[in-house]
Protein backbone atom coordinates (compact mmCIF):
# COMPACT_ATOMS: atom_id res chain seq x y z
CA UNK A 1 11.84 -5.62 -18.13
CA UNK A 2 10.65 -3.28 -20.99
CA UNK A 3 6.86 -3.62 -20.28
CA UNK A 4 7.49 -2.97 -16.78
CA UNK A 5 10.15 0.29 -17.14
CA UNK A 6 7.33 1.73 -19.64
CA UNK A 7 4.22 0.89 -17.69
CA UNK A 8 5.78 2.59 -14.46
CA UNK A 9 6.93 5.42 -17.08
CA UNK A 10 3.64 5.81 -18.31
CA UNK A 11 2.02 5.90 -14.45
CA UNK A 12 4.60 8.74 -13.01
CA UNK A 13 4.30 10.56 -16.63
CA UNK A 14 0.44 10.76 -15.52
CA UNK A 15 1.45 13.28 -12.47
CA UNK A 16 2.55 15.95 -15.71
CA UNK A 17 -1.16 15.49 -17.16
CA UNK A 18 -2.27 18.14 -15.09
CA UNK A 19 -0.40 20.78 -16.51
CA UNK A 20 -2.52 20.35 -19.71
CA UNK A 21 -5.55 20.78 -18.23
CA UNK A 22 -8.08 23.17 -17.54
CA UNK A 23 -7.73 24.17 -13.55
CA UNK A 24 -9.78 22.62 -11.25
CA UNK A 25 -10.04 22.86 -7.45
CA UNK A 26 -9.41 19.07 -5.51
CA UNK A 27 -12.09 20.51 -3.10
CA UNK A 28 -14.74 20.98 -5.43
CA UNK A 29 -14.33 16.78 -6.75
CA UNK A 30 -16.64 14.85 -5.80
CA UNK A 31 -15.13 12.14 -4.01
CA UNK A 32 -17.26 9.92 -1.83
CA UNK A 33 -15.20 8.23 0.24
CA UNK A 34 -10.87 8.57 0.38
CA UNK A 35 -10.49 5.57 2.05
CA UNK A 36 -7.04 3.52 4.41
CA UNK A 37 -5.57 1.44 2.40
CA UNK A 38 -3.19 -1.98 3.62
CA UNK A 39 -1.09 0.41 5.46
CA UNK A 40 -3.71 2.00 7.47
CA UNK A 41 -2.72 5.24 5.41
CA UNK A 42 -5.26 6.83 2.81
CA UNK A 43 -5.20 5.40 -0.52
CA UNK A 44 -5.44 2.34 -2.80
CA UNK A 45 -4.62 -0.96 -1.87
CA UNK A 46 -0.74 -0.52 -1.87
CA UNK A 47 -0.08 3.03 -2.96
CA UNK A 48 -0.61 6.03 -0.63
CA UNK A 49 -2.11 8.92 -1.52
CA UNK A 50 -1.21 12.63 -0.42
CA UNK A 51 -4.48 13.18 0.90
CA UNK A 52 -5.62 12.50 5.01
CA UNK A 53 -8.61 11.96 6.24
CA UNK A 54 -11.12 14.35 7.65
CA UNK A 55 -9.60 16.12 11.57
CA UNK A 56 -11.32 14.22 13.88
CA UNK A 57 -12.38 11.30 11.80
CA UNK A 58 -11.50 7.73 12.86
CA UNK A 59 -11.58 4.55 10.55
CA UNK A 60 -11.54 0.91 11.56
CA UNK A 61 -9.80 -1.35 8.80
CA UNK A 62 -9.73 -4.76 8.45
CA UNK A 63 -8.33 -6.79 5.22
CA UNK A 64 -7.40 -10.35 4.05
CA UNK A 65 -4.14 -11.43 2.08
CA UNK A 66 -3.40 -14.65 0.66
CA UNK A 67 -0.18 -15.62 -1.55
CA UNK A 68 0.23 -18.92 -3.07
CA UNK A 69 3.34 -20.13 -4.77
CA UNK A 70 4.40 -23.24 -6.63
CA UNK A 71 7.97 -22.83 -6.54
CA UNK A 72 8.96 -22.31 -3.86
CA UNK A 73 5.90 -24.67 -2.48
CA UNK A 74 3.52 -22.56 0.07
CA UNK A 75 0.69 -21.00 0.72
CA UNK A 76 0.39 -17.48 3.01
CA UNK A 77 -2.32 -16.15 4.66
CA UNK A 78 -2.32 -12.35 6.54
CA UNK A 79 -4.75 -10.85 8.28
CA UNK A 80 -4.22 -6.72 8.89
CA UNK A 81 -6.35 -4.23 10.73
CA UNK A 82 -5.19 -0.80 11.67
CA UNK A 83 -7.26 2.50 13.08
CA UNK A 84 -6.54 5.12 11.82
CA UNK A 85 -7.05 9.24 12.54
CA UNK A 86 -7.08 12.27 10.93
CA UNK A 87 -5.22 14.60 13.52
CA UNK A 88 -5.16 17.71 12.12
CA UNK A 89 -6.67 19.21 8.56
CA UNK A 90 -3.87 17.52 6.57
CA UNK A 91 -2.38 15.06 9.26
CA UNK A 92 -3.35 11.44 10.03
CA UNK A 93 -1.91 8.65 12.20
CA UNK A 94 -2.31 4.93 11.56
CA UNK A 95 -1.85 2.24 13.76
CA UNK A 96 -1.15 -1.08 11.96
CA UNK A 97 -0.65 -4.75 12.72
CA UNK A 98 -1.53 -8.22 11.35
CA UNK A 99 -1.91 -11.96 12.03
CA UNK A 100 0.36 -14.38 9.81
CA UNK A 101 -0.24 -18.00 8.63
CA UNK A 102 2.78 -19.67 6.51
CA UNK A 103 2.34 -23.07 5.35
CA UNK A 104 4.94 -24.78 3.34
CA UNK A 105 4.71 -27.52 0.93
CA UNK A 106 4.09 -30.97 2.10
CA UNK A 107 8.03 -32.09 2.28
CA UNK A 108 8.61 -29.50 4.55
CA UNK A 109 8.98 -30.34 8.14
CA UNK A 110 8.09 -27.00 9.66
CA UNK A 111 4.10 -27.61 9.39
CA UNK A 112 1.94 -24.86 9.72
CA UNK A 113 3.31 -21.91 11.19
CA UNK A 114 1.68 -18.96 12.68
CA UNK A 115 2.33 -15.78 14.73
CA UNK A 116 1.77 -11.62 14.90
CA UNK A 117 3.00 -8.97 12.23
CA UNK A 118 4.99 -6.19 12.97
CA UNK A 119 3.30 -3.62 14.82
CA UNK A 120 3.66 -0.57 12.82
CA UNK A 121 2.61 3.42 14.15
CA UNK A 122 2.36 5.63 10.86
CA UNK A 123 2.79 9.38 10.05
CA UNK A 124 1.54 11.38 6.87
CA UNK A 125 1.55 15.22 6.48
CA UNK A 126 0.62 16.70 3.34
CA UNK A 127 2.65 19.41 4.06
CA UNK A 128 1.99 21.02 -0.10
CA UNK A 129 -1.76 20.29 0.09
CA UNK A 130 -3.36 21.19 -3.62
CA UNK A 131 -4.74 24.69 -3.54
CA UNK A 132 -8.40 25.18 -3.90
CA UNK A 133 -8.43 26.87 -7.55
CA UNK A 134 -5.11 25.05 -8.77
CA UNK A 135 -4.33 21.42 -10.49
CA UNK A 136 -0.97 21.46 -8.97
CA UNK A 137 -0.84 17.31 -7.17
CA UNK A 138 -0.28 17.13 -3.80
CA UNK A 139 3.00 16.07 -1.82
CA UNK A 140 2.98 14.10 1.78
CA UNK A 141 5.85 13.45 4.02
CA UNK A 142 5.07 9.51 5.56
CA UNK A 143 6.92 8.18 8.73
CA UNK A 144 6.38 4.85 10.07
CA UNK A 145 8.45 2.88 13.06
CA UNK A 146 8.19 -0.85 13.04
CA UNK A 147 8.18 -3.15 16.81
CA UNK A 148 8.12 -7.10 16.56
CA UNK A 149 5.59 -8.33 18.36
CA UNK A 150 6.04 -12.08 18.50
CA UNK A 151 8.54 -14.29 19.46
CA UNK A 152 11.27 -14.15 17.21
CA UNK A 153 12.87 -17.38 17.20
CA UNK A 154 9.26 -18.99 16.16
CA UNK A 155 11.03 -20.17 13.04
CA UNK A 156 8.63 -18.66 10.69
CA UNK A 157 10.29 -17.38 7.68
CA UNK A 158 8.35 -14.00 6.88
CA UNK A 159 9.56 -10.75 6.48
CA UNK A 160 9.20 -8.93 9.87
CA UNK A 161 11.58 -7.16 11.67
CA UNK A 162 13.74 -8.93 14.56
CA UNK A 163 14.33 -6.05 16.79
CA UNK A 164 12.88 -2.47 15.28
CA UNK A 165 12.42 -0.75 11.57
CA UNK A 166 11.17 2.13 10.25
CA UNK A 167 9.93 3.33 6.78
CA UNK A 168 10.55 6.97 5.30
CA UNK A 169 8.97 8.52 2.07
CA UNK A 170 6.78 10.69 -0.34
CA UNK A 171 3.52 10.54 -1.83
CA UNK A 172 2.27 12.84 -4.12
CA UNK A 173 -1.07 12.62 -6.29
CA UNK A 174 -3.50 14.64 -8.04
CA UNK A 175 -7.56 13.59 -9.16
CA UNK A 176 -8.71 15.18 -12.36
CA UNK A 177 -12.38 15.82 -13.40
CA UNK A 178 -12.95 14.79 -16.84
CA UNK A 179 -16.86 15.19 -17.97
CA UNK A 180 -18.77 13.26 -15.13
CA UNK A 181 -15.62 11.28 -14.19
CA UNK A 182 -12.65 12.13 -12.25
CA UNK A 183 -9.09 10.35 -12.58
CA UNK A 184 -7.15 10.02 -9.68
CA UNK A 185 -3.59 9.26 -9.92
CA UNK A 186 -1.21 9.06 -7.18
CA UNK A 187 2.75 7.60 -6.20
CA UNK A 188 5.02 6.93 -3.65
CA UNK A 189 8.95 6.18 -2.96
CA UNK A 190 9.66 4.95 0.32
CA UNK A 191 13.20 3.81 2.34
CA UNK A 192 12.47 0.62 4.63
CA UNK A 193 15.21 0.25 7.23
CA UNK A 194 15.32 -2.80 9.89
CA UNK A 195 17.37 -3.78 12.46
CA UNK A 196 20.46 -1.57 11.61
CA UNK A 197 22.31 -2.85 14.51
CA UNK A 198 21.98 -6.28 14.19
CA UNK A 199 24.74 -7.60 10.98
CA UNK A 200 22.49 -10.71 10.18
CA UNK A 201 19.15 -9.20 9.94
CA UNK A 202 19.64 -5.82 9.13
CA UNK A 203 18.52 -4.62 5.85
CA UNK A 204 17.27 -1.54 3.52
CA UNK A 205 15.56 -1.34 0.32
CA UNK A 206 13.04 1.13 -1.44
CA UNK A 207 9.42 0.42 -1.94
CA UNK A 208 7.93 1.80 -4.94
CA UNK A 209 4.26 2.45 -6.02
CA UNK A 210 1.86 3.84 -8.67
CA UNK A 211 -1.83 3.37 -8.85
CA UNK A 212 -4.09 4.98 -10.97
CA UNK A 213 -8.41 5.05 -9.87
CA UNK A 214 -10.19 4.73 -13.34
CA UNK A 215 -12.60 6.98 -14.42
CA UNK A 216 -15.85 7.38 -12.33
CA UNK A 217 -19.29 8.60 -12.03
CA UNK A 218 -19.67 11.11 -9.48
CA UNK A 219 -22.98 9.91 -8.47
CA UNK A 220 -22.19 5.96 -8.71
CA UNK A 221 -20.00 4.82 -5.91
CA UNK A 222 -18.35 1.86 -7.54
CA UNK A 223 -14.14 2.40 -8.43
CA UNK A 224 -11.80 0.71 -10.09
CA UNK A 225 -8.21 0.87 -10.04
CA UNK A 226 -4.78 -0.31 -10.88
CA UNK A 227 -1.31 -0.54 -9.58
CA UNK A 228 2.10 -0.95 -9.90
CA UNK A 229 4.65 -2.35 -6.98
CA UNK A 230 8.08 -2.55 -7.16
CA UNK A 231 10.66 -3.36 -4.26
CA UNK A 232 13.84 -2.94 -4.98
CA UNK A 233 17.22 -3.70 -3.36
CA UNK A 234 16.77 -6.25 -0.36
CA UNK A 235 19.16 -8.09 0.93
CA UNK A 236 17.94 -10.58 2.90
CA UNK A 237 16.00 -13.30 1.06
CA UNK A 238 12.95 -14.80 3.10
CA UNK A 239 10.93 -17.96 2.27
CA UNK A 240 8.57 -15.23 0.02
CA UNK A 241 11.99 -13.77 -2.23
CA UNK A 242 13.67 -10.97 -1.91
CA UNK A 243 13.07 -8.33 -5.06
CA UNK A 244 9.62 -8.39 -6.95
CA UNK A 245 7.70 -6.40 -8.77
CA UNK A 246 3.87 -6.31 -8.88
CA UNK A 247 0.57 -5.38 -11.06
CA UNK A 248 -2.59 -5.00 -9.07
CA UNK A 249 -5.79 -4.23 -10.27
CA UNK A 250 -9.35 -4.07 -8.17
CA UNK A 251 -12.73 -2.60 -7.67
CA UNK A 252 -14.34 -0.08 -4.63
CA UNK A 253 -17.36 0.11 -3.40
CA UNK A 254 -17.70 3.12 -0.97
CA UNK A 255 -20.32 5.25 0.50
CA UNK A 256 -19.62 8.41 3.17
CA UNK A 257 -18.27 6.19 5.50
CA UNK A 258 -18.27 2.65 4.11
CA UNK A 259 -15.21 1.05 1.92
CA UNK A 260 -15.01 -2.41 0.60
CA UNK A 261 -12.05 -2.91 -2.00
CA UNK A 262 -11.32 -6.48 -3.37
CA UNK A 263 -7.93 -6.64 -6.07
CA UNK A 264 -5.93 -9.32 -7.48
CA UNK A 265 -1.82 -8.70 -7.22
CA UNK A 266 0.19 -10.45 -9.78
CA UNK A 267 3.73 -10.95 -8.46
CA UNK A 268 7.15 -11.82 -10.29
CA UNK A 269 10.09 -12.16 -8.35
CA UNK A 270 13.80 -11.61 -8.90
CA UNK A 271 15.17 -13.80 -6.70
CA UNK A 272 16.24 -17.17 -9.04
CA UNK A 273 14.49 -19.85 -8.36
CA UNK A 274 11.41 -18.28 -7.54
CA UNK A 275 8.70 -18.38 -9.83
CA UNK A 276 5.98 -15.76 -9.64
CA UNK A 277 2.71 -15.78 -7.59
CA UNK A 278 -0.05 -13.93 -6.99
CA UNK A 279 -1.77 -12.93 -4.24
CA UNK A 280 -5.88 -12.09 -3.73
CA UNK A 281 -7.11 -8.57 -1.13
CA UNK A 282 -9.65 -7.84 -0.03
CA UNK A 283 -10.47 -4.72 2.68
CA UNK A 284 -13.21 -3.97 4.64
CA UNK A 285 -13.25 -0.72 6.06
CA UNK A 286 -15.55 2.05 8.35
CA UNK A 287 -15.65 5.75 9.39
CA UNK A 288 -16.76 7.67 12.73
């Protein structure tokens, strides 16, 4: 509980950094490529980042997510694509959805189970974009709204939403230049409501991330990064837990419009009983 409270504290005391430093315009960075991330929003693999992509621009996402646990015995597998568009100069809309594979151990008597995720329509403004000659980080506004979009008496024990959900937040980030480097570091809270009507299934808890992208050449177009996840307060305990919290770390490769972002997520979960996993990402991902 202490390493995680300080590495969290160390991540969010990152967003202050900038007041130390010599101003420097977000514009003038050399960033290749701000690619979607598993949410179809811009940013890492998990957190979301203040920034949008390019008015007019469209990217195609596609990613892979496995989890494998030994106690409770299974093995999940999810498959998410999204498109997403930049709708304005600091506006975007993603559209999200996924296909889910949950096999349990071998005395389970449920077999193999598969079906579609939730289909989810996202919103970001970055309505305090970073001025062009300041440091100041960034702040974004995200909105997302949550339809099943399988059957849900399937029996598959995931969590999905049973009739509708939506998600609520902030993001806020900066990216420093530091010799021929430049440090990105970005956060975001977010509320997760579902089914509000509905006394058995209903449910809200926060989401919390923090990812920091590593030092990088601005002529090189490899990045590496880490995370921190943290979910906090569900109520409803699924065959994957309820609470967890989560270290990520991964590597980019990106061009203009290419992204391809593989990272390992080491989970340990709250719920007792439950011993952690981990889970291995991987994104592939293209601009137009």
């Amino acid at each position: 509980m202490i390493k995680r409270f300080t590495f969290v504290l160390v991540l969010f005391t990152g967003l202050l950094m900038p007041l130390a430093q010599p101003s420097v315009s977000a514009e003038e960075l050399d960033i290749v490529n701000r690619p979607v991330n598993l949410s179809g929003l811009t940013g890492l693999l998990f957190t979301t980042a203040p920034y949008t992509l390019s008015k007019g621009t469209i990217e195609v996402a596609a990613a892979y997510l496995t989890e494998n646990s030994v106690t409770p015995d299974y093995s999940l597998t999810e498959l998410p694509f999204s498109i997403s568009a930049g709708v304005s100069n600091n506006s975007e809309l993603a559209l999200k959805s996924s296909y889910v594979q949950l096999k349990q151990g071998p005395t389970s008597t449920m077999g193999t189970q598969r079906r579609t995720g939730d289909l989810e329509l996202a919103y970001k403004w970055n309505f305090l974009p970073q001025p062009e000659d300041s440091i100041r980080p960034a702040v974004a506004l995200i909105i997302a709204g949550l339809l099943p979009t399988d059957n849900n008496n399937n029996g598959i024990n995931t969590d999905t939403v049973t009739h509708w959900g939506m998600r609520l937040g902030i993001s806020t980030g900066t990216e420093l230049s530091w010799k021929e480097h430049i440090l990105g570091i970005y956060a975001d809270a977010q509320a997760k409501s579902k089914d509000t009507a509905d006394k058995s299934t209903r449910d809200t808890y926060g989401i919390y991330n923090a990812g920091l992208l590593f030092p990088i050449s601005k002529y090189q177009n490899l990045q590496m990064f880490i995370e921190y996840t943290l979910v906090n307060g569900k109520k409803t305990i699924t065959l994957e837990g309820g609470d967890y919290s989560g270290f990520t770390y991964g590597i980019r490769l990106v061009s203009e419009r290419f992204n391809f972002t593989m990272g390992t997520q080491f989970l340990r979960k709250q719920t007792p009983g439950y011993d952690p996993s981990d889970r291995v990402i991987g994104l592939l991902s293209m601009k137009f």
